[in-house]
C-alpha atoms as a PDB file:
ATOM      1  CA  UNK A   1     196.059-157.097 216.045  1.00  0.00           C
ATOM      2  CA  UNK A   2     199.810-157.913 214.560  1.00  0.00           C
ATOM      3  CA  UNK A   3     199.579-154.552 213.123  1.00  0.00           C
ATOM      4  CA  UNK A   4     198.601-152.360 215.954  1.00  0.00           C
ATOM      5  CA  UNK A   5     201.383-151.870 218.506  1.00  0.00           C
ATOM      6  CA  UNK A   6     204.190-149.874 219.268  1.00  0.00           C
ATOM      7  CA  UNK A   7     207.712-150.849 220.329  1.00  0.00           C
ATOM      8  CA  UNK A   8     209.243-149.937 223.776  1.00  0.00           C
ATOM      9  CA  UNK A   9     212.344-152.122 224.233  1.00  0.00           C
ATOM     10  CA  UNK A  10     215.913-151.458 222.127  1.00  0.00           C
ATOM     11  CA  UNK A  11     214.799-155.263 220.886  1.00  0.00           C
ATOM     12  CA  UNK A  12     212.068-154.292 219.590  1.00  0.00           C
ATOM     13  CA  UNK A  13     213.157-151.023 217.581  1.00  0.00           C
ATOM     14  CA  UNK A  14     215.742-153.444 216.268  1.00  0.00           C
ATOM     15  CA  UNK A  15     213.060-155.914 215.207  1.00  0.00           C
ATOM     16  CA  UNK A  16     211.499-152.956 213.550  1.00  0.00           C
ATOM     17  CA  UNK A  17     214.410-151.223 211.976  1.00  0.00           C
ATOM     18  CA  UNK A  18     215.507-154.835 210.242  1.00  0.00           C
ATOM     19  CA  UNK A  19     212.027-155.184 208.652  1.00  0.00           C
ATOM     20  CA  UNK A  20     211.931-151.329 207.486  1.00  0.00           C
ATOM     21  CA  UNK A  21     209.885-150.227 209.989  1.00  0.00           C
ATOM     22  CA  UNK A  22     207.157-153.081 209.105  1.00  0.00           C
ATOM     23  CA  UNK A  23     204.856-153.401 211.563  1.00  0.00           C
ATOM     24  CA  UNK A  24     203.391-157.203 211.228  1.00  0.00           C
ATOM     25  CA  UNK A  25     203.045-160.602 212.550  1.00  0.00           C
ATOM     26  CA  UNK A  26     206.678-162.266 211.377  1.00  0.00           C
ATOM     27  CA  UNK A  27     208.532-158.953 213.465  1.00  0.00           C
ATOM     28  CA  UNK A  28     206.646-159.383 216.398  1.00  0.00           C
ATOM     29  CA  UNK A  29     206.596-163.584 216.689  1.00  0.00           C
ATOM     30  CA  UNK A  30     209.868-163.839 214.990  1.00  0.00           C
ATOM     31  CA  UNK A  31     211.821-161.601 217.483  1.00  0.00           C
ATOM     32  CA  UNK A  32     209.996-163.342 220.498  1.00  0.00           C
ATOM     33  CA  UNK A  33     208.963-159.659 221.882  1.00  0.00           C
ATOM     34  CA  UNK A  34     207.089-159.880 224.680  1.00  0.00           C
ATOM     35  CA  UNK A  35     204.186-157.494 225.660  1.00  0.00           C
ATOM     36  CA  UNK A  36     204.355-155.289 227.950  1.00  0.00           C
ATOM     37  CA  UNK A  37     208.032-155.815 227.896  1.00  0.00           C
ATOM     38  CA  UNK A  38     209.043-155.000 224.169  1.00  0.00           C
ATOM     39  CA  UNK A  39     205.729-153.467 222.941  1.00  0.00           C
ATOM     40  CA  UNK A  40     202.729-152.231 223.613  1.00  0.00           C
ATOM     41  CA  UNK A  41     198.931-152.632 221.918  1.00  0.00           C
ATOM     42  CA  UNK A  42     197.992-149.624 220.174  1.00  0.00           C
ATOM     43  CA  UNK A  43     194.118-150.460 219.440  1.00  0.00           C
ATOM     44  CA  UNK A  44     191.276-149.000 220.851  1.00  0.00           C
ATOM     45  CA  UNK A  45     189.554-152.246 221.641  1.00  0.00           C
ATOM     46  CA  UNK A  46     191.041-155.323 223.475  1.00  0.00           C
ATOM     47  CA  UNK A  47     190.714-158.664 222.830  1.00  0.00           C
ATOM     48  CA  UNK A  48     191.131-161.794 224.625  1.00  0.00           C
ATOM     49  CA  UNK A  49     194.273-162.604 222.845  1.00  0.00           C
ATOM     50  CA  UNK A  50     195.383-159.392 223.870  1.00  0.00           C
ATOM     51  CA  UNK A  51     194.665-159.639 227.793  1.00  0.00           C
ATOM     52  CA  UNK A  52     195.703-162.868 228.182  1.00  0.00           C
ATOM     53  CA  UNK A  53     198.994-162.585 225.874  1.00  0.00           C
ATOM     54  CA  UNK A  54     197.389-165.424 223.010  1.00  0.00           C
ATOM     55  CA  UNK A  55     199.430-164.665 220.436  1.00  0.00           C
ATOM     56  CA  UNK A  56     202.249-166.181 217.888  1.00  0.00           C
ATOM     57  CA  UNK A  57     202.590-169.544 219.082  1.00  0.00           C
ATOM     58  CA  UNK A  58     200.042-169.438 221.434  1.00  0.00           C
ATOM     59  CA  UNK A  59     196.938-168.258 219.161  1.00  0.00           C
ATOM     60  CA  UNK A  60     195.821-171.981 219.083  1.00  0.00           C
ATOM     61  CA  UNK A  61     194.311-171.643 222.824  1.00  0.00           C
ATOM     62  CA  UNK A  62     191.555-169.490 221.244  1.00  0.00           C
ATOM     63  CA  UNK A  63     190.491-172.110 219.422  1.00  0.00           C
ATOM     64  CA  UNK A  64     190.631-174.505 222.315  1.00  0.00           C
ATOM     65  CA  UNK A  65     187.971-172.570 224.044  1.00  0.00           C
ATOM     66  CA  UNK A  66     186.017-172.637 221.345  1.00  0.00           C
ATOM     67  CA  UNK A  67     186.075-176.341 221.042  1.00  0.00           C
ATOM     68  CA  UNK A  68     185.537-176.836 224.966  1.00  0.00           C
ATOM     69  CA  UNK A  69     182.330-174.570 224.538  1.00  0.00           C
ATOM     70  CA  UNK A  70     180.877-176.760 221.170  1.00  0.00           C
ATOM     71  CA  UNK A  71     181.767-179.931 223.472  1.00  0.00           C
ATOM     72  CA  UNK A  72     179.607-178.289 226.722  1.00  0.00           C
ATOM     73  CA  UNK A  73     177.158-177.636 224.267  1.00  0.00           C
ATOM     74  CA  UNK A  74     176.780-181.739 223.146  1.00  0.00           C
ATOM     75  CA  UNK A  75     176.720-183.002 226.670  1.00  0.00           C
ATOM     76  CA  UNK A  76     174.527-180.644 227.453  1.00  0.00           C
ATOM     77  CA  UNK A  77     171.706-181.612 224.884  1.00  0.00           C
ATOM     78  CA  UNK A  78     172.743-184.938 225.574  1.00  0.00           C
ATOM     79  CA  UNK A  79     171.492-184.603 229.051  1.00  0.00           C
ATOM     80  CA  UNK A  80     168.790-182.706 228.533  1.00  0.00           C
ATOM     81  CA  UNK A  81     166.505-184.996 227.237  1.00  0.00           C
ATOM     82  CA  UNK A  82     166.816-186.545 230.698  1.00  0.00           C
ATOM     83  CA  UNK A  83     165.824-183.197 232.445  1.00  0.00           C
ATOM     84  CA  UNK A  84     162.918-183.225 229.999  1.00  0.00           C
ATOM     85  CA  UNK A  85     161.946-186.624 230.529  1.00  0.00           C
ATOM     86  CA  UNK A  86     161.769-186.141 234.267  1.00  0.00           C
ATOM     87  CA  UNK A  87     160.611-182.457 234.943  1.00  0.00           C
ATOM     88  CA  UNK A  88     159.004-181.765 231.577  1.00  0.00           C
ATOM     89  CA  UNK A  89     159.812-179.313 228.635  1.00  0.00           C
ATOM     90  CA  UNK A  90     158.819-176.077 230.455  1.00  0.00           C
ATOM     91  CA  UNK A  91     160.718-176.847 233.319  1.00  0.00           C
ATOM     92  CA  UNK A  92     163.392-178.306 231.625  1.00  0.00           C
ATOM     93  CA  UNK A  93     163.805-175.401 229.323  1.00  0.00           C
ATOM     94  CA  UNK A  94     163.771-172.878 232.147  1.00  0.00           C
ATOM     95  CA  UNK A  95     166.481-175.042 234.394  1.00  0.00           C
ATOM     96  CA  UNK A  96     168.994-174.996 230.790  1.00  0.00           C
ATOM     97  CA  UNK A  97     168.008-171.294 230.395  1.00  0.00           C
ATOM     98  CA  UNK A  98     169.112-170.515 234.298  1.00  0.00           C
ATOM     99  CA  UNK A  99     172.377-172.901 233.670  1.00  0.00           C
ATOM    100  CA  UNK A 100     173.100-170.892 230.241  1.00  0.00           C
ATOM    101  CA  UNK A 101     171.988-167.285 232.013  1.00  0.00           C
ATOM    102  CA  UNK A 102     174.632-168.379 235.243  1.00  0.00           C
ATOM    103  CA  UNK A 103     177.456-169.680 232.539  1.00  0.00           C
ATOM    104  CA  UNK A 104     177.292-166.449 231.058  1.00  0.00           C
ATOM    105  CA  UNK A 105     177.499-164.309 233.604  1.00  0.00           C
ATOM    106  CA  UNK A 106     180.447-165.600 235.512  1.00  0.00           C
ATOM    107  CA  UNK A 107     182.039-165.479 231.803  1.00  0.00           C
ATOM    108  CA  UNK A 108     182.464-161.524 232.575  1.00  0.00           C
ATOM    109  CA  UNK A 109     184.306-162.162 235.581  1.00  0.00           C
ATOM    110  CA  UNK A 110     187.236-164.659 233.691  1.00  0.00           C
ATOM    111  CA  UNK A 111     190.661-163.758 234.588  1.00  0.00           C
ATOM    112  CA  UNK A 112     192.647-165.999 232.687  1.00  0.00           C
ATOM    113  CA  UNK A 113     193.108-168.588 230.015  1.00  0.00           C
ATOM    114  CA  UNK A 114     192.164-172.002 232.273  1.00  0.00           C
ATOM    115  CA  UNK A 115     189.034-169.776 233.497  1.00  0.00           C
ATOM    116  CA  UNK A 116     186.927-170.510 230.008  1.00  0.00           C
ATOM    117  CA  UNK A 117     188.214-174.227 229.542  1.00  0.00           C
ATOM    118  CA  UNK A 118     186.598-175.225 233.027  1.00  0.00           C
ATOM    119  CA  UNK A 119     183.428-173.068 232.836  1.00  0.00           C
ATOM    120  CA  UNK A 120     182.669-174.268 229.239  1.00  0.00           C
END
């Protein structure tokens, strides 16, 4: 995304004018603009680094989430063999389907960064 946005602060066009009109990632996290503020997004599709304003320094909160989900996903195989110990493997596969089906929904409704970290 470092290449699609447009400036709309005097800090930014003077970001932009000292790297010839460069749009890229060292302008943008070098200057410190801020979005909404300095510049605006340009693409036609958002991301969550986008919404939630995860980028430059804080990119590495992406990859947090991702870790929290992989992490979810252990402790939840590690208690499933419980569930299917007790209720059996249909039952046990529907209950981790419903949890999964529930998870995912309420992942449409996320507002913000801590959001993900606590449902995953």
């Amino acid at each position: 995304p470092y290449t699609q946005w447009t400036c709309s602060s005097r800090k930014c066009d003077a970001a932009l004018a000292n790297a010839n009109g460069s749009y890229s990632k060292e302008v943008m996290c070098g200057s410190e603009l801020v979005v909404n503020e300095d510049f605006t997004w340009t693409s036609d599709r958002s991301t969550f680094g986008m919404e939630w304003k995860l980028y430059c320094d804080e990119e590495y909160k992406l990859s947090i989430i991702s870790s929290f989900f992989f992490v979810g996903a252990c402790i939840g195989l590690a208690c499933s063999t419980a569930i299917f110990d007790r209720v059996g493997r249909k039952y046990g596969t529907l209950i981790g389907s419903a949890i999964g089906t529930i998870g995912s929904a309420s992942g449409l409704f996320i507002p913000n960064y801590s959001a993900p970290r606590t449902l995953r």
